[in-house]
N, C-alpha and C. Protein backbone atom coordinates (compact mmCIF):
# COMPACT_ATOMS: atom_id res chain seq x y z
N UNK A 1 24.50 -6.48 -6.85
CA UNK A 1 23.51 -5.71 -6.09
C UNK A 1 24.02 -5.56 -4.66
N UNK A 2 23.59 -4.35 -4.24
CA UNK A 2 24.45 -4.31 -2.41
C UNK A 2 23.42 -4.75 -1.69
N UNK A 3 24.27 -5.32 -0.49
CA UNK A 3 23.59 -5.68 0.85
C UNK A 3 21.98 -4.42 1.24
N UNK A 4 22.51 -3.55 0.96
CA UNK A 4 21.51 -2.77 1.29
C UNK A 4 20.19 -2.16 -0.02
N UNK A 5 20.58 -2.97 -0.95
CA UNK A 5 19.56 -2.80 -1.97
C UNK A 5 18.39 -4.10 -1.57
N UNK A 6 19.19 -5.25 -1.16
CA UNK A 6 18.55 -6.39 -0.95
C UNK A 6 17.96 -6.46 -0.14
N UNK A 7 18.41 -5.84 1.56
CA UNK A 7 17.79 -5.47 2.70
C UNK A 7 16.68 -4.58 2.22
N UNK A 8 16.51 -4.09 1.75
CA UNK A 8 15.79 -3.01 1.61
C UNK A 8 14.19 -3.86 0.34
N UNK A 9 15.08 -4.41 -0.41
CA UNK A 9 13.98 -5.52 -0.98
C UNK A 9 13.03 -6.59 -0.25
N UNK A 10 13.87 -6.85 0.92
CA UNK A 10 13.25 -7.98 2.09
C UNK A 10 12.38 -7.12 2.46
N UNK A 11 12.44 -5.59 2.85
CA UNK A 11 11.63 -4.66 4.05
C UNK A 11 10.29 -4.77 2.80
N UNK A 12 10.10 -4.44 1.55
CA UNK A 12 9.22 -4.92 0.92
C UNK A 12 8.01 -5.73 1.23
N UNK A 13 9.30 -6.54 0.68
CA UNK A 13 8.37 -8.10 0.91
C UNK A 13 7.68 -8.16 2.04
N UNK A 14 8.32 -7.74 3.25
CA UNK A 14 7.80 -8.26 4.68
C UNK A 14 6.65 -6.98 4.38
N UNK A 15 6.58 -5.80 4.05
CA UNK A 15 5.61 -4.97 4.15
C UNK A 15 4.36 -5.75 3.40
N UNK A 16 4.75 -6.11 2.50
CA UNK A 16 3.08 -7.06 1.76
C UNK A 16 2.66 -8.11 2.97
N UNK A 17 3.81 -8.85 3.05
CA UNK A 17 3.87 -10.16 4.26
C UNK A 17 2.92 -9.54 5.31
N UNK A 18 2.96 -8.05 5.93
CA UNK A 18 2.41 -8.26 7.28
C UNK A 18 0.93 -7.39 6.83
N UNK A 19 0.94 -6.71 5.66
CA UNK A 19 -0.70 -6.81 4.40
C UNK A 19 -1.46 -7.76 4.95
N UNK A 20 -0.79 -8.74 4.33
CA UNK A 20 -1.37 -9.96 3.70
C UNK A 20 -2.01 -10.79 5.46
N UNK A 21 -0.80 -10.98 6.25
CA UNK A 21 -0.99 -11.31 7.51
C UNK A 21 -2.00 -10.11 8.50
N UNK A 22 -2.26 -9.42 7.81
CA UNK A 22 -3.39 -8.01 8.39
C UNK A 22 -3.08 -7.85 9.70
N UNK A 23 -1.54 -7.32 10.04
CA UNK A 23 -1.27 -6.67 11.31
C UNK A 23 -0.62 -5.69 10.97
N UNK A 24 -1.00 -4.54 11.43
CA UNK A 24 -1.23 -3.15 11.42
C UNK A 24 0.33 -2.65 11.63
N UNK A 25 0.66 -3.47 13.87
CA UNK A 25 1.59 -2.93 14.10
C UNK A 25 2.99 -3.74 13.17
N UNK A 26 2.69 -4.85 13.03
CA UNK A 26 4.01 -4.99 12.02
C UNK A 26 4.41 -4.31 10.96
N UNK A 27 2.79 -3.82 10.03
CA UNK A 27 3.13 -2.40 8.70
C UNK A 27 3.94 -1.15 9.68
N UNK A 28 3.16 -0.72 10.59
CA UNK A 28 3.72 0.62 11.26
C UNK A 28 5.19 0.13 11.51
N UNK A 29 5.43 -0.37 12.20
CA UNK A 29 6.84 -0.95 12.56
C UNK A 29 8.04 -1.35 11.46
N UNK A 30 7.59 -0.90 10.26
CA UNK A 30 8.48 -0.85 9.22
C UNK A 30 8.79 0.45 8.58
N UNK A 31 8.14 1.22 8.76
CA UNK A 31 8.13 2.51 8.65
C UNK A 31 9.27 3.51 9.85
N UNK A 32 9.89 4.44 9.40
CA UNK A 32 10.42 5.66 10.33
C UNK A 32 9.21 5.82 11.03
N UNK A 33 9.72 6.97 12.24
CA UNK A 33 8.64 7.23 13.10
C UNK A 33 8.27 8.60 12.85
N UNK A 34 8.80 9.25 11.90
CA UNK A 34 7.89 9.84 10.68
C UNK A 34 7.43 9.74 9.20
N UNK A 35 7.66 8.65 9.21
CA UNK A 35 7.68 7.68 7.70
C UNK A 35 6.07 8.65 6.98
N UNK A 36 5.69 8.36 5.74
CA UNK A 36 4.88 8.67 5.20
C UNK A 36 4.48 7.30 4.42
N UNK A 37 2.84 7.33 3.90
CA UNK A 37 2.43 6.49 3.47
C UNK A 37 1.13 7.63 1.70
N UNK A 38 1.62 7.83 0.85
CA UNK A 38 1.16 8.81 -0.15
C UNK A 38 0.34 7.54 -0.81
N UNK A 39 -1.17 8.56 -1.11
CA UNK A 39 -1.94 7.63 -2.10
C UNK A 39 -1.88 9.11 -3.12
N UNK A 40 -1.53 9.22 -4.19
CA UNK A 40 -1.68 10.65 -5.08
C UNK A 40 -2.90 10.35 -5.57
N UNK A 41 -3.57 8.92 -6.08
CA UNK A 41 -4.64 8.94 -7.26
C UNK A 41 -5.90 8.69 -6.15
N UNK A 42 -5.81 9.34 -4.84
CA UNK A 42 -6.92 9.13 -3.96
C UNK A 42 -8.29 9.47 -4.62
N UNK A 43 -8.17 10.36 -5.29
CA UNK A 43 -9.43 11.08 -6.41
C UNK A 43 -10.51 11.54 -5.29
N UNK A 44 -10.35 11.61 -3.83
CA UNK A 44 -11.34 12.77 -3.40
C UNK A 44 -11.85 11.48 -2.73
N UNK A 45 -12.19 10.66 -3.10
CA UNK A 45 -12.70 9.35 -2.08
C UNK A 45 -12.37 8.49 -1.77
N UNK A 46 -10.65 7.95 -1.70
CA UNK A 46 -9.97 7.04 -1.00
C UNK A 46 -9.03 7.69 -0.26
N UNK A 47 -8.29 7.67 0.71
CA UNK A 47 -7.30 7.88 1.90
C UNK A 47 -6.12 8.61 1.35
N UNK A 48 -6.22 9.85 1.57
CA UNK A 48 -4.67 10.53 0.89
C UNK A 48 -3.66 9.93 1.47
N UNK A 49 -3.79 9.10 2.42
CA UNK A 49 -2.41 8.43 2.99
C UNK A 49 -2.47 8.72 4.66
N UNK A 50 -1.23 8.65 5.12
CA UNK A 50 -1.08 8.71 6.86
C UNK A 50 0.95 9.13 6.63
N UNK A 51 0.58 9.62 8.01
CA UNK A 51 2.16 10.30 8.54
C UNK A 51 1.97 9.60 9.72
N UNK A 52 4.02 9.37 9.88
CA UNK A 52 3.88 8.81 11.24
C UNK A 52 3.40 7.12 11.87
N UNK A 53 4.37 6.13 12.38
CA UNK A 53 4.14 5.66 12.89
C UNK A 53 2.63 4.75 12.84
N UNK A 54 2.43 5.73 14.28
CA UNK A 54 0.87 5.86 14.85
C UNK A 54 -0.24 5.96 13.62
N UNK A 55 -0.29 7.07 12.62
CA UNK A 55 -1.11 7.26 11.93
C UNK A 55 -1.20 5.91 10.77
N UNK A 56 -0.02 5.59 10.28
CA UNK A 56 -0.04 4.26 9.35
C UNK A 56 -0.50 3.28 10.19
N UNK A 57 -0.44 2.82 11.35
CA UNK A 57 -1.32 2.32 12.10
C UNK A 57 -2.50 2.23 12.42
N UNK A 58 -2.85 3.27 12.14
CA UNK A 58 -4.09 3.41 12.38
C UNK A 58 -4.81 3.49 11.45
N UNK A 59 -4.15 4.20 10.01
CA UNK A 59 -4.49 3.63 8.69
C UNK A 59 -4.90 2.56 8.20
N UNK A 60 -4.18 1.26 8.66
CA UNK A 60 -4.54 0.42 8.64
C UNK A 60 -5.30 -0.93 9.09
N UNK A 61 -5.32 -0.25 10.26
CA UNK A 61 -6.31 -0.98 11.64
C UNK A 61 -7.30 -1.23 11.09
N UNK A 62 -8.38 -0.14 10.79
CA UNK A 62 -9.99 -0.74 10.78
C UNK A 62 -10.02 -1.31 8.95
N UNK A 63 -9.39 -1.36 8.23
CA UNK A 63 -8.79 -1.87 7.07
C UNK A 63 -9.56 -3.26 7.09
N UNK A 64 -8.55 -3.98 7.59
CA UNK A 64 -8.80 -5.43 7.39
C UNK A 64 -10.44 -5.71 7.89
N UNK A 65 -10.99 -5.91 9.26
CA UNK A 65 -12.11 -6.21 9.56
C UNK A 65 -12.84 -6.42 8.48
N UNK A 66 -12.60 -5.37 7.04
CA UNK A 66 -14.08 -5.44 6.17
C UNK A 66 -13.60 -6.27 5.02
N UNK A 67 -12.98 -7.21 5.22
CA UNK A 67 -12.45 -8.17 3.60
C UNK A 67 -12.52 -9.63 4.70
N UNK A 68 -12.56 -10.52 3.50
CA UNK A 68 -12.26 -12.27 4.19
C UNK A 68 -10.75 -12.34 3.70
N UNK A 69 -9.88 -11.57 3.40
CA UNK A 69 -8.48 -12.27 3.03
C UNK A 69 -7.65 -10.92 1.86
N UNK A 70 -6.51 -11.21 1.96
CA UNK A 70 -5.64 -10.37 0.38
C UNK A 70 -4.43 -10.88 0.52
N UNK A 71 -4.67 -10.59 -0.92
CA UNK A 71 -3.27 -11.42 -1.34
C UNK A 71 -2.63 -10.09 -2.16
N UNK A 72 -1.54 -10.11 -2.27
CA UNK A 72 -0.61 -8.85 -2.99
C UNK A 72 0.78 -9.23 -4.20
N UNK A 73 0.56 -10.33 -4.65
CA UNK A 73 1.62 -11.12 -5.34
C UNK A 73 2.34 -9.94 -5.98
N UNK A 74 3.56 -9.86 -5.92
CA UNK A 74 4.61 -8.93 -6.63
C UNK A 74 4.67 -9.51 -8.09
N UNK A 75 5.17 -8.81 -8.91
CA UNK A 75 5.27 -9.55 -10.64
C UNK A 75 6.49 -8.68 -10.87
N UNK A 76 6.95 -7.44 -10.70
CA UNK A 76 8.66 -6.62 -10.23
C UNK A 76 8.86 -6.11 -9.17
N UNK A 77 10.10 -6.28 -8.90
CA UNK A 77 10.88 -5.38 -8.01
C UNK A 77 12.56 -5.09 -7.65
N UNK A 78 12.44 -3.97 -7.84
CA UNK A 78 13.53 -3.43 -8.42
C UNK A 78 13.94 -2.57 -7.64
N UNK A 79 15.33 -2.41 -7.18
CA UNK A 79 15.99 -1.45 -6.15
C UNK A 79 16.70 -0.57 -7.34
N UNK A 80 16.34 0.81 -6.61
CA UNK A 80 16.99 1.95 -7.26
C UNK A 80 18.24 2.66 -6.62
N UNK A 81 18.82 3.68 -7.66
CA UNK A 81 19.45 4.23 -6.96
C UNK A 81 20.70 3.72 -6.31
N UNK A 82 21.60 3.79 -4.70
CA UNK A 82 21.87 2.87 -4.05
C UNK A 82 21.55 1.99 -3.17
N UNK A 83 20.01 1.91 -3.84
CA UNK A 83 19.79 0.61 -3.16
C UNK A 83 18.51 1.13 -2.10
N UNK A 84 18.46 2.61 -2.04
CA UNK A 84 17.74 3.36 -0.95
C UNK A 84 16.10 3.31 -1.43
N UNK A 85 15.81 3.08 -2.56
CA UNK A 85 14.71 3.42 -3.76
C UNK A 85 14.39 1.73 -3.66
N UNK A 86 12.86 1.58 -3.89
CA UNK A 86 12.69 0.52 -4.56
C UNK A 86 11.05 0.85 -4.75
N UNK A 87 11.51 -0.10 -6.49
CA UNK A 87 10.25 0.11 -7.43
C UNK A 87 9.34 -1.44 -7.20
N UNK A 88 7.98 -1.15 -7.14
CA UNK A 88 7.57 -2.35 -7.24
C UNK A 88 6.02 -2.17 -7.74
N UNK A 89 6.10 -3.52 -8.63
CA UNK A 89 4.32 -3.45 -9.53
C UNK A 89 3.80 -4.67 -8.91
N UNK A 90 2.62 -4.27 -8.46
CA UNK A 90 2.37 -5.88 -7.82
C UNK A 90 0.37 -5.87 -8.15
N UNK A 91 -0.30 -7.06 -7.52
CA UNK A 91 -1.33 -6.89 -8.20
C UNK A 91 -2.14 -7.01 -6.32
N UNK A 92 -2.99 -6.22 -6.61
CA UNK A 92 -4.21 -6.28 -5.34
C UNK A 92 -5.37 -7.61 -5.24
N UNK A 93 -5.77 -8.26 -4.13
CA UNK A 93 -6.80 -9.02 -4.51
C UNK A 93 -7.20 -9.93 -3.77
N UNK A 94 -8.50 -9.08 -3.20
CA UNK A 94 -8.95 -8.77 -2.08
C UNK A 94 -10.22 -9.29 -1.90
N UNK A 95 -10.63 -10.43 -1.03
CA UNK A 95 -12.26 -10.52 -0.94
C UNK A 95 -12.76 -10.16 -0.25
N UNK A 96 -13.71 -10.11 -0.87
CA UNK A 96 -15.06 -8.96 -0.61
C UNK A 96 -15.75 -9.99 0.87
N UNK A 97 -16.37 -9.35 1.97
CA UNK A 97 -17.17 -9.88 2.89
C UNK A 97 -18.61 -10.40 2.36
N UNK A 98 -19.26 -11.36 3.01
CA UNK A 98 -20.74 -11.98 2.49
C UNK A 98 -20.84 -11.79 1.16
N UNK A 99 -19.71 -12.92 0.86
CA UNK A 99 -20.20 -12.82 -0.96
C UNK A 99 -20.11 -12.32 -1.66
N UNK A 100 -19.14 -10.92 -1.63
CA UNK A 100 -19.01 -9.74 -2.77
C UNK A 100 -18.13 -10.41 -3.73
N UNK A 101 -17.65 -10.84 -3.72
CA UNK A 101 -16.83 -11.48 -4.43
C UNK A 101 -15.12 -10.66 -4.45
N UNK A 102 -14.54 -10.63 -5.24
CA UNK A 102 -13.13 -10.25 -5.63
C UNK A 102 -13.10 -8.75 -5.97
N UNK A 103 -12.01 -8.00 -5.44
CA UNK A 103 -11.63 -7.08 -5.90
C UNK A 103 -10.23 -6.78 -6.14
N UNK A 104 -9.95 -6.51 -7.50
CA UNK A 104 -8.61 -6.72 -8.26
C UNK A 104 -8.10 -5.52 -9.05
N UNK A 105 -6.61 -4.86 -8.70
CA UNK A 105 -6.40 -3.96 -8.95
C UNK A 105 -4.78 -3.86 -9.35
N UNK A 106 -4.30 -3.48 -10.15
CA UNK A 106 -2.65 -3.12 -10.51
C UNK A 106 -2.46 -1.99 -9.92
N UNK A 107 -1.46 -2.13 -8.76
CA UNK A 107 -0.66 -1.14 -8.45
C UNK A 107 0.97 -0.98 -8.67
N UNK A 108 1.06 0.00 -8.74
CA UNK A 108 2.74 0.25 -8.63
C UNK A 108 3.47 1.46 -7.16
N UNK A 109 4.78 1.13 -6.80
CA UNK A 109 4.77 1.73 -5.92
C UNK A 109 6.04 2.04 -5.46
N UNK A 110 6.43 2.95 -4.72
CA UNK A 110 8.08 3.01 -4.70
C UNK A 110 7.94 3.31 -3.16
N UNK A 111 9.27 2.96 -2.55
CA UNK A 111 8.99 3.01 -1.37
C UNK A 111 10.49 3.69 -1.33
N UNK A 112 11.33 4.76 -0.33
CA UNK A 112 12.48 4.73 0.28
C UNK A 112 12.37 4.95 1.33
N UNK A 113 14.18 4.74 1.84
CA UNK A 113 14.27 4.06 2.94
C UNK A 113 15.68 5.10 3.59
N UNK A 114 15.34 4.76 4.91
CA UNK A 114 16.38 5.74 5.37
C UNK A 114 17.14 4.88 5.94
N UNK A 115 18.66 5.09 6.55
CA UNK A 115 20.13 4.36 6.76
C UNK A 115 19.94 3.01 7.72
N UNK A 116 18.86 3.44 8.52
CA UNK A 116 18.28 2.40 9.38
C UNK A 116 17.53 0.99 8.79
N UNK A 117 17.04 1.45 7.70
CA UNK A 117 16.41 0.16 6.64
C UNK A 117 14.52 0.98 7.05
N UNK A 118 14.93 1.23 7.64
CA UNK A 118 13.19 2.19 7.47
C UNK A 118 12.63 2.91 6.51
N UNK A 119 10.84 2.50 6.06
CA UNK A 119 10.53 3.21 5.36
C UNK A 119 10.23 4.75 5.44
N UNK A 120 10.55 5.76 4.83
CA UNK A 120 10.45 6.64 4.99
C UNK A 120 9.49 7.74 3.91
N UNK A 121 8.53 6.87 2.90
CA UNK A 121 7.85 7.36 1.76
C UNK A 121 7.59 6.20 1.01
N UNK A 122 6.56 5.57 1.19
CA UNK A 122 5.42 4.74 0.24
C UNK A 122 4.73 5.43 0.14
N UNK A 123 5.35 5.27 -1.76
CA UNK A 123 3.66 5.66 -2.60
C UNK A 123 3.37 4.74 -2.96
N UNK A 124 1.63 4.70 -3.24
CA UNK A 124 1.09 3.81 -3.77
C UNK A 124 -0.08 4.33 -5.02
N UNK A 125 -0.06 3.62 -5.88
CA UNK A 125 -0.72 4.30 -6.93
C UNK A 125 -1.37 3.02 -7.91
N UNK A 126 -2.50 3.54 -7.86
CA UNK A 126 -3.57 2.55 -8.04
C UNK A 126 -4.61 3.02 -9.35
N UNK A 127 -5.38 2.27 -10.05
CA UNK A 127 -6.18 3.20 -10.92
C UNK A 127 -7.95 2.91 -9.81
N UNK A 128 -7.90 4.62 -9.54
CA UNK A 128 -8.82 5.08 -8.75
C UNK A 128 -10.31 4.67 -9.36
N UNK A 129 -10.51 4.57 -10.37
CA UNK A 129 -11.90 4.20 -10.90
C UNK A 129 -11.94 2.46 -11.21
N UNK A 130 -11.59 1.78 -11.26
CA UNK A 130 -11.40 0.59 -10.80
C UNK A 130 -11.51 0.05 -9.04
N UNK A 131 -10.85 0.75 -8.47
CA UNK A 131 -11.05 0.88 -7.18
C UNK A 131 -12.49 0.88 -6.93
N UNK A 132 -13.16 2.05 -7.39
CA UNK A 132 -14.44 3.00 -6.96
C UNK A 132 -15.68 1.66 -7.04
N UNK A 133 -14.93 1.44 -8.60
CA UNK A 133 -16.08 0.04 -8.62
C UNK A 133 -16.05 -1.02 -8.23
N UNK A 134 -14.95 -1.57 -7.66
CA UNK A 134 -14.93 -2.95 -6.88
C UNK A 134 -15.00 -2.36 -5.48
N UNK A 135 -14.99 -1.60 -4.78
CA UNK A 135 -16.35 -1.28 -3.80
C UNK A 135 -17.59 -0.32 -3.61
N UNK A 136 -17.98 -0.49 -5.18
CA UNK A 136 -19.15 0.59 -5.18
C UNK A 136 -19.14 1.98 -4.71
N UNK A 137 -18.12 2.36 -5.20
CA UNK A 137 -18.00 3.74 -5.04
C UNK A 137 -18.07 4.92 -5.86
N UNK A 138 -18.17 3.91 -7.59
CA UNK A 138 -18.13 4.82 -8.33
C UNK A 138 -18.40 6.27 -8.32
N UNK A 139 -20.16 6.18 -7.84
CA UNK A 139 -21.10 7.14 -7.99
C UNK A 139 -19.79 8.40 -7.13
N UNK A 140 -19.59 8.46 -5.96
CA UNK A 140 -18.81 8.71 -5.07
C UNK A 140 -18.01 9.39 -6.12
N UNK A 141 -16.96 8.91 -6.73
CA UNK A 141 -16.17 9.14 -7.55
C UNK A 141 -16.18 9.70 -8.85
N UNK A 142 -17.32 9.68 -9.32
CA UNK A 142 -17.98 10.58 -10.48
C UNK A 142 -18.25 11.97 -9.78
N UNK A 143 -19.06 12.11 -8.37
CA UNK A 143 -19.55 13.24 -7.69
C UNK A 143 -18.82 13.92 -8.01
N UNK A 144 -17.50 13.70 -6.72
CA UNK A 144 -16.65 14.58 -6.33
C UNK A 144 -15.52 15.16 -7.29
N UNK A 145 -15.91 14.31 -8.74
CA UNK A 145 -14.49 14.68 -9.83
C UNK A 145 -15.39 15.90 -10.99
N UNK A 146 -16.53 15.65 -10.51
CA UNK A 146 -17.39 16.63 -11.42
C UNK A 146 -17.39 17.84 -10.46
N UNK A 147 -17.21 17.89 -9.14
CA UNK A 147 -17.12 19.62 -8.39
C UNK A 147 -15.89 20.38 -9.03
């Protein structure tokens, strides 16, 4: 495996790492400073994503405040390509504030990276009706898929 498949596996990890540690500017700061952040299965009521720096920042800012904790345990990950690509399935799981209890979700996600070791395109892809209901959003999510 090359140096730069592995580097590029660490930028990963540290991206859950600074998740998990719920600081914003350490996620932004892994990203290009036009990096992209794609949700495709947003379904009309979760975050199509953020461009930029600033915007994944800010994406993720008011984020944390509304959970007591997350954890993001990886189960694969896999560098593609030369090393520029990397695939990863990991699991969401997230508590809920005053007692909601747990919210738990399989995602998968590919991230690349440009020469610098920067991300330059995380997707993330989640099953959206699972989502809807571990924060009551279903209804939300029935609405807007029936227009």
């Amino acid at each position: 495996m090359s140096s730069l498949a592995e580097q590029n596996k660490q930028r990963v990890r540290d991206f859950f790492a600074a998740i998990e540690a719920e600081n914003p500017e350490a996620i932004a700061a892994l990203f290009a400073e036009d990096g992209l952040h794609i949700n495709p299965y947003h379904s009309g009521v979760f975050p199509t994503g953020a461009k930029g720096r600033e915007g994944i920042k800010a994406y993720w800012a008011p984020t944390f405040p509304n959970f007591d904790g997350m954890a993001f345990p990886i189960h694969e990950l896999y560098a593609m390509e030369a090393g520029d690509k990397v695939f990863v399935r990991y699991t969401g799981r997230i508590k809920l504030k005053n007692s909601g209890g747990w919210y738990e979700n399989e995602y998968y996600s590919t991230f690349k990276f440009n020469s610098n070791g920067e991300i330059t395109e995380y997707v993330e892809i989640f099953n959206p009706v699972v989502a809807a209901k571990g924060f009551g959003l279903l209804k939300q999510l029935v609405s807007v898929n029936q227009n």
